[in-house]
Protein backbone atom coordinates (compact mmCIF):
# COMPACT_ATOMS: atom_id res chain seq x y z
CA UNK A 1 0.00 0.00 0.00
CA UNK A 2 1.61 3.31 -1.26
CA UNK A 3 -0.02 6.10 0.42
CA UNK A 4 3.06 8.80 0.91
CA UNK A 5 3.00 11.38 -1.90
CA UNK A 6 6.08 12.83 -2.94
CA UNK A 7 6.17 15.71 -0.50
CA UNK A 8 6.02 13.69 2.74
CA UNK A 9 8.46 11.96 0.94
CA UNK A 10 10.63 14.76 0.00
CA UNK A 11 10.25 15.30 4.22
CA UNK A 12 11.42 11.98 4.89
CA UNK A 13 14.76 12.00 2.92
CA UNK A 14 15.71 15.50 4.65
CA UNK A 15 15.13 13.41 8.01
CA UNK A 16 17.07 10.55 6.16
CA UNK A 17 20.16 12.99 5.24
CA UNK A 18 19.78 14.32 8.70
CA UNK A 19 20.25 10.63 10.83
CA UNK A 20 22.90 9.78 8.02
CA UNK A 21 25.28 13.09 9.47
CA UNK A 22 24.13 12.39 12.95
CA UNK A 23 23.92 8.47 13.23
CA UNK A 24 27.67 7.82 13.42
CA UNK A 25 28.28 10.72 15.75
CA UNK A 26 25.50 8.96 18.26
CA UNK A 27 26.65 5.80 17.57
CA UNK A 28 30.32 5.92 18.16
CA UNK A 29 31.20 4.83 14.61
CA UNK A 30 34.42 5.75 12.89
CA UNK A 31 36.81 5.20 10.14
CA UNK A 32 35.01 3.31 7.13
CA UNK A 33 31.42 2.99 8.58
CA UNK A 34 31.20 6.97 9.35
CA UNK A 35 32.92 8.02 5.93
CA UNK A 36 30.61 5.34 3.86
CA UNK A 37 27.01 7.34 5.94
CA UNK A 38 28.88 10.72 5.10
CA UNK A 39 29.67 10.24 1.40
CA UNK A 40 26.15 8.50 1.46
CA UNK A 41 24.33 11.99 2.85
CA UNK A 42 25.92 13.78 0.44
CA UNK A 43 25.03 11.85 -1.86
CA UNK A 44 21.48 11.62 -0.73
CA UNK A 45 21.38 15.39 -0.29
CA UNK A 46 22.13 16.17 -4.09
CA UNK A 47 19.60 13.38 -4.86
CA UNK A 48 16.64 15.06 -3.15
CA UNK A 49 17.23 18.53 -4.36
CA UNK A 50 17.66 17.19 -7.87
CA UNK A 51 14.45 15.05 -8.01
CA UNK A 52 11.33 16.40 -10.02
CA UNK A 53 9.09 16.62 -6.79
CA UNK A 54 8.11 19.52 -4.64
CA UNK A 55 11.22 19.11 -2.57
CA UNK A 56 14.05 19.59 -5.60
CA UNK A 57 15.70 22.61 -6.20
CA UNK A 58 16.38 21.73 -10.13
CA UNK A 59 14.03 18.64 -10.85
CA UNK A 60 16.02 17.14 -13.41
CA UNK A 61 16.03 13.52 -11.83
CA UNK A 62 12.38 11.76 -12.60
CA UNK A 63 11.17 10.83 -9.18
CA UNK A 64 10.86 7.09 -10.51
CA UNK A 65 14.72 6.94 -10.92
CA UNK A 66 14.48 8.35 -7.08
CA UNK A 67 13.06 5.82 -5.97
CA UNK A 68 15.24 3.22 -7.61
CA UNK A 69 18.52 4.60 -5.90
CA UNK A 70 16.49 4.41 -3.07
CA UNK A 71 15.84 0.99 -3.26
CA UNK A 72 19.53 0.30 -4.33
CA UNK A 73 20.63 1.95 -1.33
CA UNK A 74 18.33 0.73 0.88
CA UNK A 75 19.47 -3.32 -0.15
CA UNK A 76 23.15 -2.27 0.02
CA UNK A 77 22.72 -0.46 3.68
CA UNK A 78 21.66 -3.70 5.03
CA UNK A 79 24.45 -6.09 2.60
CA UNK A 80 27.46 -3.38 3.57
CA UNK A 81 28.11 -5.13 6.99
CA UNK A 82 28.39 -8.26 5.80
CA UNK A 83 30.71 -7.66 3.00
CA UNK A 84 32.90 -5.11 4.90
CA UNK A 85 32.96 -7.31 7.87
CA UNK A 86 30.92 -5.60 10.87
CA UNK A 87 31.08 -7.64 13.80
CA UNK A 88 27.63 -9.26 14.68
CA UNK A 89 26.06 -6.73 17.05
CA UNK A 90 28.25 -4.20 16.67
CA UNK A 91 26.65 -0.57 16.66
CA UNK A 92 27.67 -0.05 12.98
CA UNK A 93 25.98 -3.24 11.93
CA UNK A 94 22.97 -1.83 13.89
CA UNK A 95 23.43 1.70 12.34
CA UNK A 96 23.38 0.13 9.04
CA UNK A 97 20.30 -2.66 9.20
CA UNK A 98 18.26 0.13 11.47
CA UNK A 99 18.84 2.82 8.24
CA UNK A 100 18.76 0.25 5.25
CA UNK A 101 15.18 -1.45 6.26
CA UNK A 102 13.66 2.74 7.00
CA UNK A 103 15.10 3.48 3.70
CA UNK A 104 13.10 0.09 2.29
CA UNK A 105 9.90 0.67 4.86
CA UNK A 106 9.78 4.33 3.00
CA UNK A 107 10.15 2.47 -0.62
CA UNK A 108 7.60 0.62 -0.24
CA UNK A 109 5.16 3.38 0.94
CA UNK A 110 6.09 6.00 -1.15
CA UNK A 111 3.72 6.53 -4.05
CA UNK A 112 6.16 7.01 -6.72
CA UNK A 113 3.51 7.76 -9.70
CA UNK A 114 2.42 11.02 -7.50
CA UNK A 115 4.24 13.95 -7.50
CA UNK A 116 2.57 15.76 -5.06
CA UNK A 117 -0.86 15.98 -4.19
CA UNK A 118 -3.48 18.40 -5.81
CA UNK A 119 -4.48 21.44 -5.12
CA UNK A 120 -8.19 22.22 -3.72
């Protein structure tokens, strides 16, 4: 069921950017776990104020290719651990499956279709 139009969505990957600065600061991570969530807010930054939805400064990224980073990113936030060899339980392999299944539990309520909703 995909009931989150694109601005709530827009919303969510400013709160996104925002726990990807902040997560490895609360969390005690360092070295390659902190610089991966800091490259990947950047990243995720430029993303949302390039996507066509009421949330992008330029709009020159279709919100359906959006959504597919997001799902990219989303699967690879919760493989990184295992391929880069985070302990089981440690707080980076938390950080990372905590922030790779919100990214998924947005994907798969996020309305992709919709850019925004209309106007009375």
């Amino acid at each position: 069921m995909r009931f989150l139009n694109a601005r709530i969505h827009g919303y969510l990957d400013l709160v996104l950017v925002a726990l990807l600065v902040i997560g490895p600061l609360v969390m005690g991570l360092g070295g390659t776990p902190a610089a991966i969530c800091y490259a990947l807010a950047v990243v995720h930054l430029l993303l949302t104020l390039l996507t066509d939805y009421p949330l992008g400064a330029r709009k020159v990224i279709p919100l359906f290719v959006h959504g597919l980073v997001e799902l990219l990113a989303g699967v690879m936030m919760l493989v990184l651990p295992s391929i880069l060899g985070f302990g089981p339980g440690s707080p980076a392999k938390r950080f990372y499956t905590f922030a790779g299944a919100a990214i998924l539990v947005i994907w798969v309520l996020t309305d992709y279709g919709r850019k925004s909703e209309p106007r009375p």
